[in-house]
Protein backbone atom coordinates (compact mmCIF):
# COMPACT_ATOMS: atom_id res chain seq x y z
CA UNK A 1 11.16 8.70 9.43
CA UNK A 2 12.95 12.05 10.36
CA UNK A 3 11.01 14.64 9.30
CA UNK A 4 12.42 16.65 5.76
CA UNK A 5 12.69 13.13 4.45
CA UNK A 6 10.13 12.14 1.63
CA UNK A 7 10.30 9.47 -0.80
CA UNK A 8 7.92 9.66 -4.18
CA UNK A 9 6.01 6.54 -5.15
CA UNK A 10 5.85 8.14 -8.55
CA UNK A 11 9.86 7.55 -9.13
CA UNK A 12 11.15 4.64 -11.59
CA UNK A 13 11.50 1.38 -8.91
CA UNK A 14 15.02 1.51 -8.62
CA UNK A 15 15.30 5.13 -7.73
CA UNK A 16 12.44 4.84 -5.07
CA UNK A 17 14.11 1.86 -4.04
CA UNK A 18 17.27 3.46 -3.27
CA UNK A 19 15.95 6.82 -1.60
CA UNK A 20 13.90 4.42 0.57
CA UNK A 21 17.11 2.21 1.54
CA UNK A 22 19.31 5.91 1.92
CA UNK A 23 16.34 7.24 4.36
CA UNK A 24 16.38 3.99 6.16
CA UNK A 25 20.10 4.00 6.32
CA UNK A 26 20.10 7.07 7.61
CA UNK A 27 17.30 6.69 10.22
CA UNK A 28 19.37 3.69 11.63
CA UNK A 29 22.30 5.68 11.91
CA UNK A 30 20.76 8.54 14.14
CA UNK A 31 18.81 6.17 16.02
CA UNK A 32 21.83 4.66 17.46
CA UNK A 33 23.31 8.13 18.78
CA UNK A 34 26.07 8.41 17.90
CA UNK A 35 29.09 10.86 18.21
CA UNK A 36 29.01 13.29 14.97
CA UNK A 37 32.01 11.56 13.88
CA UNK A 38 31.66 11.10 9.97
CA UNK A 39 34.15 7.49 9.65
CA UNK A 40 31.83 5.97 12.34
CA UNK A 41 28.57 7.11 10.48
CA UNK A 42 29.47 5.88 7.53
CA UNK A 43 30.89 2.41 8.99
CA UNK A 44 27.79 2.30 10.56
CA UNK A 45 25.72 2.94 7.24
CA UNK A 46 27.80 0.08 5.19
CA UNK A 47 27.12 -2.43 8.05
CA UNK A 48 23.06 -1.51 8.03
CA UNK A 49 23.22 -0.66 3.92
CA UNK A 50 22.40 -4.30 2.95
CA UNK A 51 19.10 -4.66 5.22
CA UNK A 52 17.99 -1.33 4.20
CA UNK A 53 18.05 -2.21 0.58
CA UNK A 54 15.73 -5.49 1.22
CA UNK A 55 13.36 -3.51 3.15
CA UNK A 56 13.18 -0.78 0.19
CA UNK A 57 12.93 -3.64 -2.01
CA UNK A 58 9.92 -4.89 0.11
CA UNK A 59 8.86 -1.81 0.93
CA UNK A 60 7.92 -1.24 -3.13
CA UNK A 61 6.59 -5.03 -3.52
CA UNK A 62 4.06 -3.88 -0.95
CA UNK A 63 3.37 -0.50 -2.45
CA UNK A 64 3.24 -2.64 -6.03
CA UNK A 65 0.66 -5.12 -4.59
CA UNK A 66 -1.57 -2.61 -3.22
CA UNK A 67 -1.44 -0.16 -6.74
CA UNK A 68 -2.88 -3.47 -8.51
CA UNK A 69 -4.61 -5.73 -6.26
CA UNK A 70 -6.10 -3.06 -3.92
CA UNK A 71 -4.90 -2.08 -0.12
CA UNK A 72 -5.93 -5.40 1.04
CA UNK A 73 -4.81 -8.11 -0.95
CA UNK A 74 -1.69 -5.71 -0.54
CA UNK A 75 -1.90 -5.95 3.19
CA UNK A 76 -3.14 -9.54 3.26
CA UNK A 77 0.56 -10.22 1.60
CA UNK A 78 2.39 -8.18 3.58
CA UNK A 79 1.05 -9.70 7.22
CA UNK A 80 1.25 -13.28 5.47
CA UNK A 81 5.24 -12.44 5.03
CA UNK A 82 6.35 -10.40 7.72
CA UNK A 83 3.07 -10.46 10.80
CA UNK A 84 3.56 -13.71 13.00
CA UNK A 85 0.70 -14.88 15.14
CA UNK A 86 -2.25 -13.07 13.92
CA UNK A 87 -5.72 -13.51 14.10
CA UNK A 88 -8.70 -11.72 12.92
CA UNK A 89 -11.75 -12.30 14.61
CA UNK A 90 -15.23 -10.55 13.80
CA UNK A 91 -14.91 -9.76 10.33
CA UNK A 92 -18.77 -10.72 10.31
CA UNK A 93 -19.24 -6.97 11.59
CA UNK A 94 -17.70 -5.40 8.69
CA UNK A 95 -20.25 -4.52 6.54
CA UNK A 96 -20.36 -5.26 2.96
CA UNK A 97 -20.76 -1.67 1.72
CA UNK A 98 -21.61 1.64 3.00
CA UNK A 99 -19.52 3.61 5.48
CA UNK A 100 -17.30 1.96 7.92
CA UNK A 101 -15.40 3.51 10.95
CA UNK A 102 -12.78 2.13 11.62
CA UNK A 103 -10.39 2.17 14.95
CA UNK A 104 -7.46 0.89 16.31
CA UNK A 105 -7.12 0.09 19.66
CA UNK A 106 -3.50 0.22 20.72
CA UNK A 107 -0.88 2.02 19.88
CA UNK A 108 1.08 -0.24 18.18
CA UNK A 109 0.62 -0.78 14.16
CA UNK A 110 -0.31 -4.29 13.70
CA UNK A 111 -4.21 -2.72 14.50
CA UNK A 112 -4.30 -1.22 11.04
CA UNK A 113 -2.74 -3.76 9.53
CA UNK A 114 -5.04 -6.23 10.43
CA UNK A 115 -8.19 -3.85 10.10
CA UNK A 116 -6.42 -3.11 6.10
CA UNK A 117 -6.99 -6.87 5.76
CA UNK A 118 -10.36 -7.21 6.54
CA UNK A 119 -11.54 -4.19 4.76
């Protein structure tokens, strides 16, 4: 997100909702480029306002998930819904307990989001 932008998990869920769907709004509209004309920005905003508020909405189902069934079950969810053609292979090396580094390989984020399923 553009930097100056935070968004509180400690609102009530409709306000972080919204500020998450505003920032996202907003991060669509400057990613596209466009000339600092204020009617275009703000067509542009009402055509992108409806996807931004379903991925604030899922956006605080995952955050929801992971505050009560822990990061992975959280993750797990989140992959099972959104992640297509993933597999996990070698979770026989994670250990059980104890400390665990663990690295991501590419530069991409579907790496952490597997390795948050497994651990």
């Amino acid at each position: 997100m553009t930097k100056g932008r935070v968004v509180h998990a400690y609102l009530p869920r409709k306000e972080y909702i919204e500020r998450i769907s505003y920032a996202a709004t907003q991060e669509a509209v400057e990613v596209l480029r466009l000339p600092e004309w204020p009617i275009l920005n703000c067509i542009v905003a009402n055509l992108v306002k409806n996807g931004t508020r379903q991925f604030g909405a899922i956006a605080d189902e995952y955050d929801q998930r992971i505050e009560q069934e822990g990061l992975a079950s959280g993750t797990q969810w989140f992959t099972r819904n959104f992640v297509t053609n993933l597999s996990i292979e070698g979770t026989e090396n994670v250990p059980k307990e104890g400390p665990l580094l663990a690295v991501a390989n590419h530069a991409g984020g579907i790496d952490v989001l597997a390795a948050m399923c497994v651990i």
